[in-house]
C-alpha atoms as a PDB file:
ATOM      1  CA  UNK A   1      27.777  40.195  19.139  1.00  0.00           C
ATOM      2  CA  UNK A   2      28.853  37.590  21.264  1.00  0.00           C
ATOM      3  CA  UNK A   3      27.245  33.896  21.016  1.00  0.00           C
ATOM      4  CA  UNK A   4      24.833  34.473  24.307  1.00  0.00           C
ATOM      5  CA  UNK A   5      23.931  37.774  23.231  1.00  0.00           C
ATOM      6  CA  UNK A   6      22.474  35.929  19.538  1.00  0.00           C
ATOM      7  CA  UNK A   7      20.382  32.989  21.316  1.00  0.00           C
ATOM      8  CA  UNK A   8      19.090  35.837  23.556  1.00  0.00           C
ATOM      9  CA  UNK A   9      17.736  37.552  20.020  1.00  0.00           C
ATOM     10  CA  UNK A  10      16.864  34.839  18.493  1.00  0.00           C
ATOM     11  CA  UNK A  11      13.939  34.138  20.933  1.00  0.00           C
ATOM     12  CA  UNK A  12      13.407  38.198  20.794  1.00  0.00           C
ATOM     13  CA  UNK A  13       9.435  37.720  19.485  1.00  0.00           C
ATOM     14  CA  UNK A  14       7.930  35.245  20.340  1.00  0.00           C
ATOM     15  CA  UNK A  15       4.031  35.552  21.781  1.00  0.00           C
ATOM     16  CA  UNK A  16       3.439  33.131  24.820  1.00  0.00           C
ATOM     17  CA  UNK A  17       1.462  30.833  22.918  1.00  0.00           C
ATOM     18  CA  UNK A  18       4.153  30.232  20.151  1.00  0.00           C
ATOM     19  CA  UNK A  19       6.612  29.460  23.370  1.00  0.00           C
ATOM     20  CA  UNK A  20       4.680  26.666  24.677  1.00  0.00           C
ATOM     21  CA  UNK A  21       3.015  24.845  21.493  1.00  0.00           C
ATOM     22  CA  UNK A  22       6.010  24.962  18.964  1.00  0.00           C
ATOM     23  CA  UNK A  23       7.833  22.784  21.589  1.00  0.00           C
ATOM     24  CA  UNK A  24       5.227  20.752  22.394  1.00  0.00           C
ATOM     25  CA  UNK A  25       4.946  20.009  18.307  1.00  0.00           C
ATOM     26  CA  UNK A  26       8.445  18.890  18.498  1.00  0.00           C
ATOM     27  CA  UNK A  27       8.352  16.491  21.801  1.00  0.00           C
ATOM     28  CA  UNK A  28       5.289  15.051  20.784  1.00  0.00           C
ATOM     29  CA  UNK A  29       6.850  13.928  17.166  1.00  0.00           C
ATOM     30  CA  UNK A  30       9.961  12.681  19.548  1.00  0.00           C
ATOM     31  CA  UNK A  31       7.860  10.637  22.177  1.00  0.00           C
ATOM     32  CA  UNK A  32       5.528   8.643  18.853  1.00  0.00           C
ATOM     33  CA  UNK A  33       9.082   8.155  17.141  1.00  0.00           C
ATOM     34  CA  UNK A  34      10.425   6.393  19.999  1.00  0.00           C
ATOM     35  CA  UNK A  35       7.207   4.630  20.743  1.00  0.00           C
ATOM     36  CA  UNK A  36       6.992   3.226  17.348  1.00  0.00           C
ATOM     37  CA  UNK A  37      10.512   2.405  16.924  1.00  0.00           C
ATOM     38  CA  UNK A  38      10.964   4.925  14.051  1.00  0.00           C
ATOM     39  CA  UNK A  39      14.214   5.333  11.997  1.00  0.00           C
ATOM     40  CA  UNK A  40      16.199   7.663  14.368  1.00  0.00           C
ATOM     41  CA  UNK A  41      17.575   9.822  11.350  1.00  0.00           C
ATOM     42  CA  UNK A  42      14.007  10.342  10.224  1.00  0.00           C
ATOM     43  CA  UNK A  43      13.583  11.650  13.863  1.00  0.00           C
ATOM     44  CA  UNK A  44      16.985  13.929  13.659  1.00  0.00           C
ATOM     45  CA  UNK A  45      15.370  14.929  10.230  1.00  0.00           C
ATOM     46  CA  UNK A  46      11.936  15.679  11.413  1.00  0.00           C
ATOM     47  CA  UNK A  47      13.190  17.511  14.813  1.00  0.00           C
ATOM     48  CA  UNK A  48      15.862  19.446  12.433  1.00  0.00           C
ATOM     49  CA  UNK A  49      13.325  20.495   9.712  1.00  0.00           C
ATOM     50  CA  UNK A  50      10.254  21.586  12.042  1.00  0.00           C
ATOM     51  CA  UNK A  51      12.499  23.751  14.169  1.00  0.00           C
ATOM     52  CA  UNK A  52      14.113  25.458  10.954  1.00  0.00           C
ATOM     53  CA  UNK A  53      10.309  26.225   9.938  1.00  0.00           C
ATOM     54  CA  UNK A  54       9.613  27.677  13.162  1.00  0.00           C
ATOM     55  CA  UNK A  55      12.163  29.955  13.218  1.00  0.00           C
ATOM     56  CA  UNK A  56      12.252  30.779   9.739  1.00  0.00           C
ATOM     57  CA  UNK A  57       8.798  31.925   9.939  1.00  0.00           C
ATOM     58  CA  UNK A  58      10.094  33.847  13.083  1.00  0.00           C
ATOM     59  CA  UNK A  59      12.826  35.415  10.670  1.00  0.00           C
ATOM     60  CA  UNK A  60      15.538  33.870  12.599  1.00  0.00           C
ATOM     61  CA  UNK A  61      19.031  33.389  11.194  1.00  0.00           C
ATOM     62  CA  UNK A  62      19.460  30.244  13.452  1.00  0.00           C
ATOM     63  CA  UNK A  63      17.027  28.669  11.076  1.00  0.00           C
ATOM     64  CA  UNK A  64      19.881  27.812   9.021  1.00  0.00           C
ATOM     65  CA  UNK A  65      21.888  26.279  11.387  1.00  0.00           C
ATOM     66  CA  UNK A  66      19.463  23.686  12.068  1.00  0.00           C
ATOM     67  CA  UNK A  67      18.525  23.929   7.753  1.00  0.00           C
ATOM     68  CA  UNK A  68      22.078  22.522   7.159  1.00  0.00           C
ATOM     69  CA  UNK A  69      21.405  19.237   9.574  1.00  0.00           C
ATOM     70  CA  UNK A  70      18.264  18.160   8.495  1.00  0.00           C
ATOM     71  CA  UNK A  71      19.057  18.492   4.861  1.00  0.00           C
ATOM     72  CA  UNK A  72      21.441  15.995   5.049  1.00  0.00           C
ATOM     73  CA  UNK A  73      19.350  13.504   6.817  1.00  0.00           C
ATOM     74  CA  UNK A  74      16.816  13.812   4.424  1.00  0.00           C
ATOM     75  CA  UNK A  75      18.511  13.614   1.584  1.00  0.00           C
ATOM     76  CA  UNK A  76      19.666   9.946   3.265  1.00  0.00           C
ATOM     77  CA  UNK A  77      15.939   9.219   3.758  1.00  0.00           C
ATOM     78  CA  UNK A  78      15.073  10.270  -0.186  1.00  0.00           C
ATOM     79  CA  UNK A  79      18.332   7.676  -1.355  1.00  0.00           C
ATOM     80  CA  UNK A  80      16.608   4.962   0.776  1.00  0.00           C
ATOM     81  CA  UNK A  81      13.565   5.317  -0.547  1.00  0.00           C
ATOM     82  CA  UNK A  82      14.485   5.832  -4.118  1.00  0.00           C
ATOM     83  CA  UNK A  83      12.689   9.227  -3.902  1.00  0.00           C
ATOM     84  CA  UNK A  84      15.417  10.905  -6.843  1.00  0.00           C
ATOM     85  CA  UNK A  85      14.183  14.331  -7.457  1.00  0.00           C
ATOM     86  CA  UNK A  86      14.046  14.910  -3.613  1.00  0.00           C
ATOM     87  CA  UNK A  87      18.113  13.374  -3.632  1.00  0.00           C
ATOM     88  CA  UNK A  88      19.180  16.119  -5.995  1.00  0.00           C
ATOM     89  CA  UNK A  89      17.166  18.682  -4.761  1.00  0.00           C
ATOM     90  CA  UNK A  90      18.506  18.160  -1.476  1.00  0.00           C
ATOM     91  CA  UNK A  91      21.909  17.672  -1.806  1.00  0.00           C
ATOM     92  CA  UNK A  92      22.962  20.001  -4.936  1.00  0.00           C
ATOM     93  CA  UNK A  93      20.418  22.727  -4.071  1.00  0.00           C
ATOM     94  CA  UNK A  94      18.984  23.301  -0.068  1.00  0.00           C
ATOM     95  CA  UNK A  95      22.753  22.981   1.033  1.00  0.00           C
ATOM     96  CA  UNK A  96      24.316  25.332  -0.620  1.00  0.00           C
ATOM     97  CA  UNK A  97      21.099  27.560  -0.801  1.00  0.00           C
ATOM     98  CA  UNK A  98      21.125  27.015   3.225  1.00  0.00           C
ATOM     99  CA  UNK A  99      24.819  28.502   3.626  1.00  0.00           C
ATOM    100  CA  UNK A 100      23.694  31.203   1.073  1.00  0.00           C
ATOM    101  CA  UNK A 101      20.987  32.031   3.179  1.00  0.00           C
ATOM    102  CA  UNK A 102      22.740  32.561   6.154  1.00  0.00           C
ATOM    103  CA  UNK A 103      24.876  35.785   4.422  1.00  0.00           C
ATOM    104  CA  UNK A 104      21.612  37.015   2.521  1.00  0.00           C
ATOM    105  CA  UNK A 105      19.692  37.170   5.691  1.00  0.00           C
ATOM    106  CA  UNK A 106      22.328  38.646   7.681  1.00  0.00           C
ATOM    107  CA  UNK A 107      22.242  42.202   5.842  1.00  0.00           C
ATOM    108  CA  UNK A 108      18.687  42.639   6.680  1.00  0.00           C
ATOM    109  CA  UNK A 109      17.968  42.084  10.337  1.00  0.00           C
ATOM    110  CA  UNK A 110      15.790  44.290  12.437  1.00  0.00           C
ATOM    111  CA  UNK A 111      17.838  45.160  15.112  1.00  0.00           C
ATOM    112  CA  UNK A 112      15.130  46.115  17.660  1.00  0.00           C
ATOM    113  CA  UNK A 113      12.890  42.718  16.662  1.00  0.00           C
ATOM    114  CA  UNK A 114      16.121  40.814  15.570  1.00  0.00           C
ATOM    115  CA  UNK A 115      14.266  39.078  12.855  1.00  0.00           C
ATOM    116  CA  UNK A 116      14.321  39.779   8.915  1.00  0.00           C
ATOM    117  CA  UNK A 117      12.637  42.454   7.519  1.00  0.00           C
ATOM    118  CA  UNK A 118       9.706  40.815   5.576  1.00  0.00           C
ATOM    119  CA  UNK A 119       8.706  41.831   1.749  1.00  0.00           C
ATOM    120  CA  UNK A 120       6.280  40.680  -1.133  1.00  0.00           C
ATOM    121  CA  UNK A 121       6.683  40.515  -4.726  1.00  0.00           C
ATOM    122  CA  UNK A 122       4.534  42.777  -6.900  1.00  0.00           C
ATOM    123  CA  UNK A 123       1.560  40.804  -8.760  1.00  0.00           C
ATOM    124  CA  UNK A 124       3.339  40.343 -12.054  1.00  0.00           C
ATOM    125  CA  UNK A 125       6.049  38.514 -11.042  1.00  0.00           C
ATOM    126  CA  UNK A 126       4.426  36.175  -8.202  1.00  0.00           C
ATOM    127  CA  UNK A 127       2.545  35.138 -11.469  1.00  0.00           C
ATOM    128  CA  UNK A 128       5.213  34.533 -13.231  1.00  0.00           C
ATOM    129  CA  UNK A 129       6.640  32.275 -10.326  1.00  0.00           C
ATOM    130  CA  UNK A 130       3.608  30.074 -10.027  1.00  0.00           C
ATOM    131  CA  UNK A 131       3.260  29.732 -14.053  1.00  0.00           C
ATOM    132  CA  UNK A 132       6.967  28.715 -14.189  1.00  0.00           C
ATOM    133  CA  UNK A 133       6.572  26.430 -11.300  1.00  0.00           C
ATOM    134  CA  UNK A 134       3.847  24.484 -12.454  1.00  0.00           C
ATOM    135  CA  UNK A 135       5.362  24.287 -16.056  1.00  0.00           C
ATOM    136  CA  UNK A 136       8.522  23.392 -15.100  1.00  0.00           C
ATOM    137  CA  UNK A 137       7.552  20.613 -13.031  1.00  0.00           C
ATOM    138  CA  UNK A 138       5.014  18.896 -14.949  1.00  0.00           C
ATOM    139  CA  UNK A 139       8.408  18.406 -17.373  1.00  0.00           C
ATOM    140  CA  UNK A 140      10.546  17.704 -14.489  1.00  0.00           C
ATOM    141  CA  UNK A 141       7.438  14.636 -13.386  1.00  0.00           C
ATOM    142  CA  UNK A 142       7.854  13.526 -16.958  1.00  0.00           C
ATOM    143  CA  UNK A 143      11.847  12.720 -16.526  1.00  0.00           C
ATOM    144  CA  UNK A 144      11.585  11.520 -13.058  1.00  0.00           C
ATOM    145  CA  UNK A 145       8.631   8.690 -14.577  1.00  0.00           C
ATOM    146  CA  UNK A 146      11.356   7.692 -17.228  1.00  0.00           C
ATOM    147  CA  UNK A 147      14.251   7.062 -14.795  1.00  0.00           C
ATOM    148  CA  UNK A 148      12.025   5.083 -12.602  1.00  0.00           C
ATOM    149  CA  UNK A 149      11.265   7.104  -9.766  1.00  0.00           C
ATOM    150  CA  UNK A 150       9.066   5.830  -7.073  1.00  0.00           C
ATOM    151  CA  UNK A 151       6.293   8.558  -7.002  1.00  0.00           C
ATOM    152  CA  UNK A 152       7.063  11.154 -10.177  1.00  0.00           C
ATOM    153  CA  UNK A 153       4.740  13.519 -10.124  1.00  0.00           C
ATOM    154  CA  UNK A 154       4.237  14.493  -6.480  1.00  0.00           C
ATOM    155  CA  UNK A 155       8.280  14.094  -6.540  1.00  0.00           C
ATOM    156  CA  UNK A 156       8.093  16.357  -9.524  1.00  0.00           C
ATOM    157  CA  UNK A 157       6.242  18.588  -7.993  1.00  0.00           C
ATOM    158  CA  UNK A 158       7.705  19.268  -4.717  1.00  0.00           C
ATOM    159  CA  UNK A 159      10.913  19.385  -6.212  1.00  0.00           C
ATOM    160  CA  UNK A 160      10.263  22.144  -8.175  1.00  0.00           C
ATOM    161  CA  UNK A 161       8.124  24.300  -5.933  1.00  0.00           C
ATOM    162  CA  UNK A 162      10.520  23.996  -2.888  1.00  0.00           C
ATOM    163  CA  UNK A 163      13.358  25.687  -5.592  1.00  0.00           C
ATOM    164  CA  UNK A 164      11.052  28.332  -5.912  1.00  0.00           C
ATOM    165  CA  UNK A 165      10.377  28.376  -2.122  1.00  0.00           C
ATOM    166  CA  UNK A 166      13.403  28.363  -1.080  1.00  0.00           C
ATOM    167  CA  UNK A 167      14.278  31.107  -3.701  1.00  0.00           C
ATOM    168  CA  UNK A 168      11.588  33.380  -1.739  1.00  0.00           C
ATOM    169  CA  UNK A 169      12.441  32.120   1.510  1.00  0.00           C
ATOM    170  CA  UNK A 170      16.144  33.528   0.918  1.00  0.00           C
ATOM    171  CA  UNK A 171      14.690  37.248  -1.160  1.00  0.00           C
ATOM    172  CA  UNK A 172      12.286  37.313   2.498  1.00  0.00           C
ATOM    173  CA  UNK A 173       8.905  37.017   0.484  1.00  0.00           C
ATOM    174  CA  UNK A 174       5.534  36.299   1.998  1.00  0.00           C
ATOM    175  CA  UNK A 175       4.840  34.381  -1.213  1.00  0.00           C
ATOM    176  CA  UNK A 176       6.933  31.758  -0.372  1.00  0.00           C
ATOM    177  CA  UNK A 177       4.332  30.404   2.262  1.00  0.00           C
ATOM    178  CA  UNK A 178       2.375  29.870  -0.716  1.00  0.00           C
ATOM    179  CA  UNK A 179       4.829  27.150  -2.260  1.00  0.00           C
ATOM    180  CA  UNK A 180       5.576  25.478   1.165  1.00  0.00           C
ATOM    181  CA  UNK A 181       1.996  25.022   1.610  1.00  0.00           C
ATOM    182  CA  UNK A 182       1.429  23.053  -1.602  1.00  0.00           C
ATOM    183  CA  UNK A 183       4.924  20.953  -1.149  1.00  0.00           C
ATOM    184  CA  UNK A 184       4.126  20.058   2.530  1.00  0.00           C
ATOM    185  CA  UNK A 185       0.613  19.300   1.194  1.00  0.00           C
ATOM    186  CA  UNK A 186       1.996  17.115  -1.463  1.00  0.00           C
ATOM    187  CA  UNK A 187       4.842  15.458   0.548  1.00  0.00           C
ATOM    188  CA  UNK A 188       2.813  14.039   3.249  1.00  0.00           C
ATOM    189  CA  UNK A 189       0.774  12.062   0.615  1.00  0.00           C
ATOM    190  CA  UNK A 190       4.423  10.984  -0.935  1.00  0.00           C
ATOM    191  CA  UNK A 191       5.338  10.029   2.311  1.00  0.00           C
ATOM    192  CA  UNK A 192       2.272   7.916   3.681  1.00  0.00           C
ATOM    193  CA  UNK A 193       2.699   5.965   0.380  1.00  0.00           C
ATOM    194  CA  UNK A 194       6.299   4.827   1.130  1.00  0.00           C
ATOM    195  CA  UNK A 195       5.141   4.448   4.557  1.00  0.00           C
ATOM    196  CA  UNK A 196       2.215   1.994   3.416  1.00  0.00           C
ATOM    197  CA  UNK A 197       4.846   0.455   1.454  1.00  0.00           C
ATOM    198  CA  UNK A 198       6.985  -0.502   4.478  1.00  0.00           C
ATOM    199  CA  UNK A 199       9.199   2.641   4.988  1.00  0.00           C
ATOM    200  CA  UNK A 200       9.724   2.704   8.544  1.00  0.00           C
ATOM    201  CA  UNK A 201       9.355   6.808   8.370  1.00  0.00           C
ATOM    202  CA  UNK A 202       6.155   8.248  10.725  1.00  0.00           C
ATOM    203  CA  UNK A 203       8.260  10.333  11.911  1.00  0.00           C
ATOM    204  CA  UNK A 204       8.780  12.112   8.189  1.00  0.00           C
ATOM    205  CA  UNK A 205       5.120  11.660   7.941  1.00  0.00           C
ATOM    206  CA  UNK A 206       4.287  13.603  10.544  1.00  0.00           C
ATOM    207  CA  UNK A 207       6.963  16.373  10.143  1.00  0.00           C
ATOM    208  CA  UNK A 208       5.543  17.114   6.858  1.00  0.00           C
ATOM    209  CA  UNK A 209       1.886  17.279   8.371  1.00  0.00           C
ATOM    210  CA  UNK A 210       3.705  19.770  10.727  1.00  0.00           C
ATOM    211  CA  UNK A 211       4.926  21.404   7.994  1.00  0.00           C
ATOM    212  CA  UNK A 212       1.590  22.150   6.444  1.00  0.00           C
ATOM    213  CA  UNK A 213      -0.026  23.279   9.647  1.00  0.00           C
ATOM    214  CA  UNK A 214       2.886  25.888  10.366  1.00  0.00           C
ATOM    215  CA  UNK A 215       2.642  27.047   6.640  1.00  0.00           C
ATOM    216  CA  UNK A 216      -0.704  28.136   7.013  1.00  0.00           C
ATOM    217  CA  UNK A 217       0.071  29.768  10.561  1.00  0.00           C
ATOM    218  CA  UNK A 218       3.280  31.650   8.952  1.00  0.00           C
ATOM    219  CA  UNK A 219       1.480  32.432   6.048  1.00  0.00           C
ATOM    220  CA  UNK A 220      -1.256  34.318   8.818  1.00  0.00           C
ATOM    221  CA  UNK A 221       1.177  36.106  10.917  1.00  0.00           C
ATOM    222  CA  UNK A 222       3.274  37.322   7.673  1.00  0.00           C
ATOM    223  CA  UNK A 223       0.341  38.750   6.309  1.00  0.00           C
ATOM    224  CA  UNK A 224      -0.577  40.279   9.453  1.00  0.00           C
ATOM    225  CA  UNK A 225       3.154  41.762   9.689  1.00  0.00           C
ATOM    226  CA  UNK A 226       3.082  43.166   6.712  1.00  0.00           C
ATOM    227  CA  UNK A 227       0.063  44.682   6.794  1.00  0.00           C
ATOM    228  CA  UNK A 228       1.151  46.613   9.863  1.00  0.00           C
ATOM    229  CA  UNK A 229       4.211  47.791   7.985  1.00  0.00           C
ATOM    230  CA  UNK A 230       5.538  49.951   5.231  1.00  0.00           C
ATOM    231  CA  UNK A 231       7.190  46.873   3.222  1.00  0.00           C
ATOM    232  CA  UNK A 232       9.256  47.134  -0.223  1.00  0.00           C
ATOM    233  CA  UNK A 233       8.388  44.837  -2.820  1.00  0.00           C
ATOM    234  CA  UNK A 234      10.899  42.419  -4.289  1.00  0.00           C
ATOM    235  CA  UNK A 235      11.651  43.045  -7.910  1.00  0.00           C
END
């Protein structure tokens, strides 16, 4: 497959409405950055991370592309704002997860929709991931308090659930909506804070709150997908 030939099936999908509103999401978070004066990486960060979302709820492979861009600039905007858990989670775990997803994803592509095929995880063991997440993170809050971090347990928190996420996100589970939704949920309050605190970052602020809003919509049109399908589960 040649380069033209993948850009072609990457928009392979997409319903009218998603066409016009995901890039007016993204303009709209460019034209307040630039009237506010907003950190520009914050912008690169927020335009990066919104369009992976959108096409990884799409079950695009590109999503990755764009993954591996904004990763970095956010892990520069967790440093300057002292945000620690974020730093590591970043930098020693969505990279390399992000280049790891690229080769998982690639073995199961539909090639008439040219997206992923979709899957859940049986009962038991989406359990077990939200029981694990919650425990692991209240003790992850707990270290992040000692070492000084500037928010711990919303730091804590999303740190822990976006492991899991992006866990699911790579195995092609519905039940990773689920953990996005509580981090984005979580992360805009984290990021208002340092923004009442004089972080020039609206732009972050408002790519989280896009976050949570496409969360919820993925979280509708997976269920709807798989519903209409005959699915695996993940073991």
């Amino acid at each position: 497959m040649n380069l033209i030939e993948f850009i072609k099936g990457e928009f392979v999908g997409w319903g009218k409405y998603e066409r016009l509103i995901f890039p007016l999401e993204i303009a709209f978070i460019i034209c307040i950055s630039f009237y506010i004066g907003d950190n520009k990486i914050a912008l690169i960060s927020a335009v990066c991370g919104i369009s992976y979302t959108i096409l990884a709820g799409k079950g695009k492979i590109s999503c990755y592309f764009l993954g591996l861009c904004g990763t970095l600039c956010y892990a520069y905007l967790a440093y300057k704002n002292g945000l620690w858990g974020n730093l590591l989670l970043y930098m020693c775990y969505y990279f390399p997860m992000q280049i790891f997803g690229i080769f998982q994803w690639k073995k199961f592509i539909n090639n008439e929709s040219k997206s992923i095929v979709k899957t859940f995880l049986p009962d038991k063991t989406r359990y077990l991931f939200f029981v694990l997440a919650i425990s692991i993170s209240s003790a992850f809050s707990v270290v992040l308090y000692r070492i000084g971090d500037m928010s711990p347990v919303i730091d804590g928190f999303t740190t822990v659930f976006s492991v899991f996420g992006l866990i699911l996100t790579v195995k092609r589970c519905i039940e990773q909506w689920y953990f996005w939704t509580i981090v984005n949920g979580l992360s805009v309050i984290m990021w208002l804070e340092a923004y009442f605190k004089g972080s020039n970052c609206l732009a972050t602020v408002l790519m989280w709150a896009t976050y949570f809003v496409l969360g919820i919509y993925f979280l509708y049109t997976w269920k709807k997908d798989l519903s209409g399908s005959n699915q695996n589960k993940v073991l």
